[in-house]
C-alpha atoms as a PDB file:
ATOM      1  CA  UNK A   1      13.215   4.885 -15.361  1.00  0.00           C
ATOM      2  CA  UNK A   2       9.785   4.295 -16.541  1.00  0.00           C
ATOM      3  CA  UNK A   3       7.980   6.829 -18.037  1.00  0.00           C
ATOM      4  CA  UNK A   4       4.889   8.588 -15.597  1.00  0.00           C
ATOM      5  CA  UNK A   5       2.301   9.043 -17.701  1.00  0.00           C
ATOM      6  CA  UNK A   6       0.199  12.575 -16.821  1.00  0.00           C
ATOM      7  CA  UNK A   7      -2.177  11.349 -13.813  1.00  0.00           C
ATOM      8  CA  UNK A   8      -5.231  13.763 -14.564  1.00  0.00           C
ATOM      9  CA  UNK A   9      -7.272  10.921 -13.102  1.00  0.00           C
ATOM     10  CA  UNK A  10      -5.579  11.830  -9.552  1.00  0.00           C
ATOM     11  CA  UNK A  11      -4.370   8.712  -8.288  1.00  0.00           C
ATOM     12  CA  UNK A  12      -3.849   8.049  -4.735  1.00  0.00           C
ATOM     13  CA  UNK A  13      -1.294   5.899  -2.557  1.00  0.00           C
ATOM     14  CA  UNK A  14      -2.190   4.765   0.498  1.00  0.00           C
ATOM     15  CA  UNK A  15       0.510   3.059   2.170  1.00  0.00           C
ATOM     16  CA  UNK A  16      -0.442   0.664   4.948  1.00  0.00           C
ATOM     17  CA  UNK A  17       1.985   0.869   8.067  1.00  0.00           C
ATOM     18  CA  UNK A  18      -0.168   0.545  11.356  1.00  0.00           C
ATOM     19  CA  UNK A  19       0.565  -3.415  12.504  1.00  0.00           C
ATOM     20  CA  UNK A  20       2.172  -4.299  15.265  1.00  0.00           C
ATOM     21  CA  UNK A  21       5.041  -6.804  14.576  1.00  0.00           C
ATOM     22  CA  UNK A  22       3.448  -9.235  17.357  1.00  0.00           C
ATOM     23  CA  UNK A  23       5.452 -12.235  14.957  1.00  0.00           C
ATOM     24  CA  UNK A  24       8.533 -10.303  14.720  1.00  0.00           C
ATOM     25  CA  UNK A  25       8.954  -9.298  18.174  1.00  0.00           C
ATOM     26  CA  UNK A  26      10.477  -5.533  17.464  1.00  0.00           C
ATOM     27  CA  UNK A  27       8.624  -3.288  14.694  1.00  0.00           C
ATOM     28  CA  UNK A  28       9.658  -4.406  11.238  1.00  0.00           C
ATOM     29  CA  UNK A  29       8.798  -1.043  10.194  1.00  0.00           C
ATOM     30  CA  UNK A  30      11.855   0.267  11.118  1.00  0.00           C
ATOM     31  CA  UNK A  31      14.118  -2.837  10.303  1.00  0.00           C
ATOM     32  CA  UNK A  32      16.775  -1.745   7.883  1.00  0.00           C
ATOM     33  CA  UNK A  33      17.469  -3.083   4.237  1.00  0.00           C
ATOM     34  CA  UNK A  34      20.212  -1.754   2.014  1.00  0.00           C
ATOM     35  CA  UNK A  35      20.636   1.760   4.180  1.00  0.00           C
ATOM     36  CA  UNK A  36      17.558   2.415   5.166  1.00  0.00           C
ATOM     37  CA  UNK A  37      14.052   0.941   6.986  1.00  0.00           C
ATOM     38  CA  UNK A  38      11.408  -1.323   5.468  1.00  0.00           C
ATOM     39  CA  UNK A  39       8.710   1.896   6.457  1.00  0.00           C
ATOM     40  CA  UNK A  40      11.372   4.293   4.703  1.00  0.00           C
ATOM     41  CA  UNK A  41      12.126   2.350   1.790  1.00  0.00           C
ATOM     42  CA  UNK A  42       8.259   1.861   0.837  1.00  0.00           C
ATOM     43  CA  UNK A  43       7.608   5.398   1.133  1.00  0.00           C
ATOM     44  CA  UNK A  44      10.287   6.859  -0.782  1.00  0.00           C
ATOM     45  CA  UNK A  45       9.276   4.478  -3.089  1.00  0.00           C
ATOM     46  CA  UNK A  46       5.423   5.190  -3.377  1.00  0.00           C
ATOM     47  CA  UNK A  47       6.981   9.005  -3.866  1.00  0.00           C
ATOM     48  CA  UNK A  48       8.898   8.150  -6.466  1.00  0.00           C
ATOM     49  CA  UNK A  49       6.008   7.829  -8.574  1.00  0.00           C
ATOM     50  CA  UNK A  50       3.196  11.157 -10.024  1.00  0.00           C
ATOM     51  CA  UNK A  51       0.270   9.454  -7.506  1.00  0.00           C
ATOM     52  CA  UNK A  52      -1.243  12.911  -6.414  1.00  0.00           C
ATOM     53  CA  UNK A  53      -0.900  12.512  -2.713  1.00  0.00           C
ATOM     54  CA  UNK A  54       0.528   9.952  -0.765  1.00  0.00           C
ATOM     55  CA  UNK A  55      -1.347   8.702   2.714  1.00  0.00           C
ATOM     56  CA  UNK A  56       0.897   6.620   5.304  1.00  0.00           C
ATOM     57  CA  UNK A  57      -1.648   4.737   7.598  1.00  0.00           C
ATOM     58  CA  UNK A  58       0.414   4.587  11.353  1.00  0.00           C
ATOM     59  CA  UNK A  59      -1.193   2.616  14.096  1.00  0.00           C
ATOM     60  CA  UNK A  60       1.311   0.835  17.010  1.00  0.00           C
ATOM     61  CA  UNK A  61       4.404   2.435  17.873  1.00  0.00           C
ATOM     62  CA  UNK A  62       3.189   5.445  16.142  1.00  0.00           C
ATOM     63  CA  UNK A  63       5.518   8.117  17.495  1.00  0.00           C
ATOM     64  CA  UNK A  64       8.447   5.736  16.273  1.00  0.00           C
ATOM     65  CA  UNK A  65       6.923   5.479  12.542  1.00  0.00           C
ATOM     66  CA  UNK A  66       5.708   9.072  11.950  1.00  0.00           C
ATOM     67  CA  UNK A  67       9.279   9.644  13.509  1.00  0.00           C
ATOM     68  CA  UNK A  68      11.141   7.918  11.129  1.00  0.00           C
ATOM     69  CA  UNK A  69       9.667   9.890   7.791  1.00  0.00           C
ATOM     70  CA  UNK A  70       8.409  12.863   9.490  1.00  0.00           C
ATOM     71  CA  UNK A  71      10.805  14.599   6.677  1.00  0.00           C
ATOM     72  CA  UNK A  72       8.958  13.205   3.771  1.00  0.00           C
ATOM     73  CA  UNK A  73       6.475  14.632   1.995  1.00  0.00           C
ATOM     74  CA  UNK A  74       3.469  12.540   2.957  1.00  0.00           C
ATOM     75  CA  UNK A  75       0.232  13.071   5.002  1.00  0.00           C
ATOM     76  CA  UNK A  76       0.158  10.812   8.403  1.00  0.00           C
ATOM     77  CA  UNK A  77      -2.855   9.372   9.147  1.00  0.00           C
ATOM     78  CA  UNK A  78      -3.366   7.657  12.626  1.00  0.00           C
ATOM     79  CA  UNK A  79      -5.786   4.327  13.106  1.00  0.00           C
ATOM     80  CA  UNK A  80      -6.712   5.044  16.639  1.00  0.00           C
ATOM     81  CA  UNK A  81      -8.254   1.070  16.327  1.00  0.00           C
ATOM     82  CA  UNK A  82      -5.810  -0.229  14.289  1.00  0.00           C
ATOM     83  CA  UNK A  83      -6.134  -3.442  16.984  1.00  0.00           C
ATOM     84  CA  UNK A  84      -9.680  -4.518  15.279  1.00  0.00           C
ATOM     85  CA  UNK A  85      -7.583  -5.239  12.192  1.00  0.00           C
ATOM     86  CA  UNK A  86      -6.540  -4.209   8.705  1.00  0.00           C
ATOM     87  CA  UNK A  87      -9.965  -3.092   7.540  1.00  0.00           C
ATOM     88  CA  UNK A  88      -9.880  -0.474   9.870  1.00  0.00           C
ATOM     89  CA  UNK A  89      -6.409   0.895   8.233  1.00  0.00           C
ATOM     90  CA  UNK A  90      -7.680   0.702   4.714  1.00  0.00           C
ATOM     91  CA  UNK A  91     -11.283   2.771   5.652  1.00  0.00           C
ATOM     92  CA  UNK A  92      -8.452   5.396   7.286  1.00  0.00           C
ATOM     93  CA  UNK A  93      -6.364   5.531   4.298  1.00  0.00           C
ATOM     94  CA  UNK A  94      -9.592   6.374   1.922  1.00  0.00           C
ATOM     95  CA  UNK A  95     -11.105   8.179   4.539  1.00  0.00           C
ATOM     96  CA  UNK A  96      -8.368  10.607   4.652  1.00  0.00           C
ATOM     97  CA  UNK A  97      -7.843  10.415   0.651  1.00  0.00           C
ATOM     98  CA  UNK A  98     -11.168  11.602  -0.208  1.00  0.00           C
ATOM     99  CA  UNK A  99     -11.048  14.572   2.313  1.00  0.00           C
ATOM    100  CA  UNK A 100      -7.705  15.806   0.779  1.00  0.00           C
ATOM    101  CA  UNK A 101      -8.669  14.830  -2.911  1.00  0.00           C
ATOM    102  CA  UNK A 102     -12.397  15.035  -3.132  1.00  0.00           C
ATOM    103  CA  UNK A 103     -12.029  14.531  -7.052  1.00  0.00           C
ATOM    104  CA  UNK A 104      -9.774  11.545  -6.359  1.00  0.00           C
ATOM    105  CA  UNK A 105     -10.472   8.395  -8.598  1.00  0.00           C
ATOM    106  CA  UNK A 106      -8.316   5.684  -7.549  1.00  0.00           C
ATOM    107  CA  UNK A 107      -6.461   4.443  -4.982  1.00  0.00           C
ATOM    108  CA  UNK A 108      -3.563   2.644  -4.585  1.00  0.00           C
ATOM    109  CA  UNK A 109      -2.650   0.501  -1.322  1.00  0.00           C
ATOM    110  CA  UNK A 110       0.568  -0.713  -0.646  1.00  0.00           C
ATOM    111  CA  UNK A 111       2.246  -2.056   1.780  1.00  0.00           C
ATOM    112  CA  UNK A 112       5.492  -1.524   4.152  1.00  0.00           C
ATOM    113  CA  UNK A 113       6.467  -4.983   4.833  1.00  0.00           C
ATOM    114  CA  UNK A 114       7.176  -6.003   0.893  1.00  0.00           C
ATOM    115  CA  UNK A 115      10.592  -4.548   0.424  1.00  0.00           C
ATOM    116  CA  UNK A 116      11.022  -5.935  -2.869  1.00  0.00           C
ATOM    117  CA  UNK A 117       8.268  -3.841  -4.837  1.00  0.00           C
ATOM    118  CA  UNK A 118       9.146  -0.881  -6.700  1.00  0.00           C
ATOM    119  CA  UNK A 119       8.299   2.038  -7.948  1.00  0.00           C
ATOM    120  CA  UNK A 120       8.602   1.269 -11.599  1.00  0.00           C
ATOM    121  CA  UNK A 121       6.002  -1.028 -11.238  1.00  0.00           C
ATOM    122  CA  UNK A 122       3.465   1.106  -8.841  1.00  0.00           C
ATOM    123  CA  UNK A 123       4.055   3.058 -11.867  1.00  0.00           C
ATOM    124  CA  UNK A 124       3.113   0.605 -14.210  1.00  0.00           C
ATOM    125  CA  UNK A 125      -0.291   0.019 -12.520  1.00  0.00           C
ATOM    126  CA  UNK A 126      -0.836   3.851 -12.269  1.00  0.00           C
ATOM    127  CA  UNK A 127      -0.045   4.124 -15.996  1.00  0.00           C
ATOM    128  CA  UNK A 128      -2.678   0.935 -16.739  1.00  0.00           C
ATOM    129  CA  UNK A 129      -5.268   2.632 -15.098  1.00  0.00           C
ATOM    130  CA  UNK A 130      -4.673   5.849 -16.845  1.00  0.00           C
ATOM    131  CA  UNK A 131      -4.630   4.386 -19.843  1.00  0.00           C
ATOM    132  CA  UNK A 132      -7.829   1.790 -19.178  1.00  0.00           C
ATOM    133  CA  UNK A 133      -9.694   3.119 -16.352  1.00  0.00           C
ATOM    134  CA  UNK A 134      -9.624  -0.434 -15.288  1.00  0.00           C
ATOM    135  CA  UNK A 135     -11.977  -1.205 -11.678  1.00  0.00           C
ATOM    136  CA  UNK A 136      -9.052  -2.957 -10.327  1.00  0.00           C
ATOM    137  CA  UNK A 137      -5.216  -3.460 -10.939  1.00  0.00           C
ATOM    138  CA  UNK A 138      -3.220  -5.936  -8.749  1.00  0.00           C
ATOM    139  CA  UNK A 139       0.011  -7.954  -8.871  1.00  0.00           C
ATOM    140  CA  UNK A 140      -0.245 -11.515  -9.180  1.00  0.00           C
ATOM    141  CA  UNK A 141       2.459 -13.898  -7.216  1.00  0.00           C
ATOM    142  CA  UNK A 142       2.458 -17.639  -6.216  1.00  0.00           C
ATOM    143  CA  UNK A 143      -0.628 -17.922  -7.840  1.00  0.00           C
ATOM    144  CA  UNK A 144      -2.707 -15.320  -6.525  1.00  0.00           C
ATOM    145  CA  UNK A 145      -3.570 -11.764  -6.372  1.00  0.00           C
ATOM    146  CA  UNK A 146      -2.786  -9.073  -3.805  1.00  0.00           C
ATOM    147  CA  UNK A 147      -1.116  -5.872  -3.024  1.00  0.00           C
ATOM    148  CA  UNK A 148       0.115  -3.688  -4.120  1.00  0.00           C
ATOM    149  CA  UNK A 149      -3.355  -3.010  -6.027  1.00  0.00           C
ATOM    150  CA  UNK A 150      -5.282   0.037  -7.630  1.00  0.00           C
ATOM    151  CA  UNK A 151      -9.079   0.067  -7.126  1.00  0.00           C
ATOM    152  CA  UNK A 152     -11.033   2.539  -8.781  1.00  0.00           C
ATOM    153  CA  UNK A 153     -13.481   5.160  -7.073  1.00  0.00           C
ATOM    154  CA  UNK A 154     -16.459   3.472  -7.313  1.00  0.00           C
ATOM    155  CA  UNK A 155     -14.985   0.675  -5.290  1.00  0.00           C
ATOM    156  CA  UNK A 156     -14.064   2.777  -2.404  1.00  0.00           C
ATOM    157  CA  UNK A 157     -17.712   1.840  -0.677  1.00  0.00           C
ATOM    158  CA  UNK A 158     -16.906  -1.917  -1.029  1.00  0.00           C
ATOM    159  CA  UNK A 159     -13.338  -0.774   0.889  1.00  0.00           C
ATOM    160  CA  UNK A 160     -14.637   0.850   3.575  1.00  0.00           C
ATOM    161  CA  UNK A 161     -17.166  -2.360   4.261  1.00  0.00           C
ATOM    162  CA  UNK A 162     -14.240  -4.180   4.816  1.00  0.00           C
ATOM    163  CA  UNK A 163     -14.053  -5.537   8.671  1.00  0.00           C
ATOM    164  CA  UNK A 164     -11.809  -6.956  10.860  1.00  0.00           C
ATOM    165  CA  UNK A 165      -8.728  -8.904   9.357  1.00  0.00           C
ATOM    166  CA  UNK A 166     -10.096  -8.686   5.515  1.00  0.00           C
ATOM    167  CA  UNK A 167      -8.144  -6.715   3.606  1.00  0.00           C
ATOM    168  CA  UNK A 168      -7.723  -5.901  -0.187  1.00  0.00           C
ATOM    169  CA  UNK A 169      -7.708  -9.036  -1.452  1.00  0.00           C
ATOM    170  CA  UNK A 170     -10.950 -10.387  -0.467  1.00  0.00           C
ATOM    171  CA  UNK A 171     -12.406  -7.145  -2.344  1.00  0.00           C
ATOM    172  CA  UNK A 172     -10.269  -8.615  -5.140  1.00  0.00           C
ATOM    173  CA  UNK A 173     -11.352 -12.218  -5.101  1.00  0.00           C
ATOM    174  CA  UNK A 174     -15.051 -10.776  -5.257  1.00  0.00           C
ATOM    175  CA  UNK A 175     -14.715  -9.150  -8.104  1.00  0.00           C
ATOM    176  CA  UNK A 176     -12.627 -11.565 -10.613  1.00  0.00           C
ATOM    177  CA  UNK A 177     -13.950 -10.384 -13.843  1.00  0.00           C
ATOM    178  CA  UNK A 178     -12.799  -6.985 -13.190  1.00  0.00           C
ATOM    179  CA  UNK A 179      -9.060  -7.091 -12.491  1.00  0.00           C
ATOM    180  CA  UNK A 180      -6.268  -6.565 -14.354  1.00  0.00           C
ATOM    181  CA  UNK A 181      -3.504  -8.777 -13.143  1.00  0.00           C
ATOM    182  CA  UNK A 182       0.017  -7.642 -13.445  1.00  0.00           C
ATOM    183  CA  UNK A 183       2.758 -10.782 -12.654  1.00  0.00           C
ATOM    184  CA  UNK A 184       5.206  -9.485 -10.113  1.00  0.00           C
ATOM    185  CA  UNK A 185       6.670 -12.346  -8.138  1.00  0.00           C
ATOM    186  CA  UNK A 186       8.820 -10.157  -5.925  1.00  0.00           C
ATOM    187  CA  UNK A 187       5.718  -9.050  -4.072  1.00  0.00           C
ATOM    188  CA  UNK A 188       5.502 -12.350  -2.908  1.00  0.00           C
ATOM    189  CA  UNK A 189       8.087 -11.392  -0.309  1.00  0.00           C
ATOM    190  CA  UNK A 190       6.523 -10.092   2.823  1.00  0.00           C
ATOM    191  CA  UNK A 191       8.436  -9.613   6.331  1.00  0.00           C
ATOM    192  CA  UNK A 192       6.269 -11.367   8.926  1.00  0.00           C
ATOM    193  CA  UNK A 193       8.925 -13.291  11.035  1.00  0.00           C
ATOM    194  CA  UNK A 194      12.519 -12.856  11.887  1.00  0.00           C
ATOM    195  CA  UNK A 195      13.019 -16.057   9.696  1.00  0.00           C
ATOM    196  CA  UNK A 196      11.275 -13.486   6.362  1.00  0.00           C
ATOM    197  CA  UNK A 197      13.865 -10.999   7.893  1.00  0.00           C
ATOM    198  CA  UNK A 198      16.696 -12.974   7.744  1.00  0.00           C
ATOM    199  CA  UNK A 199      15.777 -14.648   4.104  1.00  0.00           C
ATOM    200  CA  UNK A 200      15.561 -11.043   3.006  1.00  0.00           C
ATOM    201  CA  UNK A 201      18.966 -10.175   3.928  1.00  0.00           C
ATOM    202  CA  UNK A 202      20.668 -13.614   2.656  1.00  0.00           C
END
């Protein structure tokens, strides 16, 4: 188990959960891998890790998600719009961060639909920042950079100008000479399709 450096910076997770499946045709949130669902298995494994709070963004089929880890110990925020696109989901997520954590200084977004990432290495990008104070920290697969990613506080304005479909990565692509990359080819594997689903479980 990797060590969890002390977090006196208090990190935040916000894990993104609010699409609705349209390609799958049933909502891969609650799909299960190895025992439990995709939504489950992400957010025991954003707990697993010493972020200070950790914020599951719900949009379709919400009584289903927040059903399906009402137990945990996470705060549930809704995207009453999560139809105009991601954006909208990630300005929930910090929305809802900075009202719990006022002193927060970085957030971490994640998402449900890569079963494959874990929390020894949301851990690792916690520990970076900690340790660097680094703008932005984001895996790198099939030559690119995504989620999961850490952006620091003073980012969170660029975030929430975010619109429609963009999401985290075009805030990363504008900012090149300020990320940290961290290789982590699993995170290439997202579950879009039943054809994802089924090359997950093969």
């Amino acid at each position: 188990m990797l060590a969890k450096i002390d977090n006196p910076f208090k990190v935040g997770l916000i894990l993104l959960a609010a699409g609705a499946s349209t390609r799958m045709g049933t909502p891969k949130q609650l799909l299960p891998f190895q025992g439990r669902s995709l939504l489950r298995r992400s957010t025991e494994t954003a707990l697993d890790t010493n972020c200070s709070s950790v914020i599951v963004v719900t949009g379709a089929n919400r009584e289903l998600v927040e059903r399906e880890i009402s137990d945990l110990p996470v705060v549930l925020a809704h995207n009453a719009v999560w139809e105009s696109g991601m954006a909208s989901s990630i300005h929930e997520g910090i929305s809802q961060l900075a009202k719990i954590t006022p002193d927060i200084e970085a957030a971490l977004i994640t998402l449900c639909d890569q079963p494959l990432v874990t929390s020894q290495f949301l851990q690792t990008i916690i520990n970076i920042f900690v340790q660097t104070h680094a703008p932005i920290i984001a895996a790198q697969y099939n030559g690119v950079a995504g989620v999961p990613a850490l952006f620091s506080k003073q980012l969170f304005g660029a975030l929430l100008s975010l619109k429609g479909q963009e999401g985290a990565r075009k805030l990363i692509m504008a900012h090149p000479t300020e990320i940290k990359l961290l290789p982590f080819p699993e995170a290439a594997l997202d579950i879009d399709t039943p054809e994802d689903y089924q090359n997950l479980l093969s």
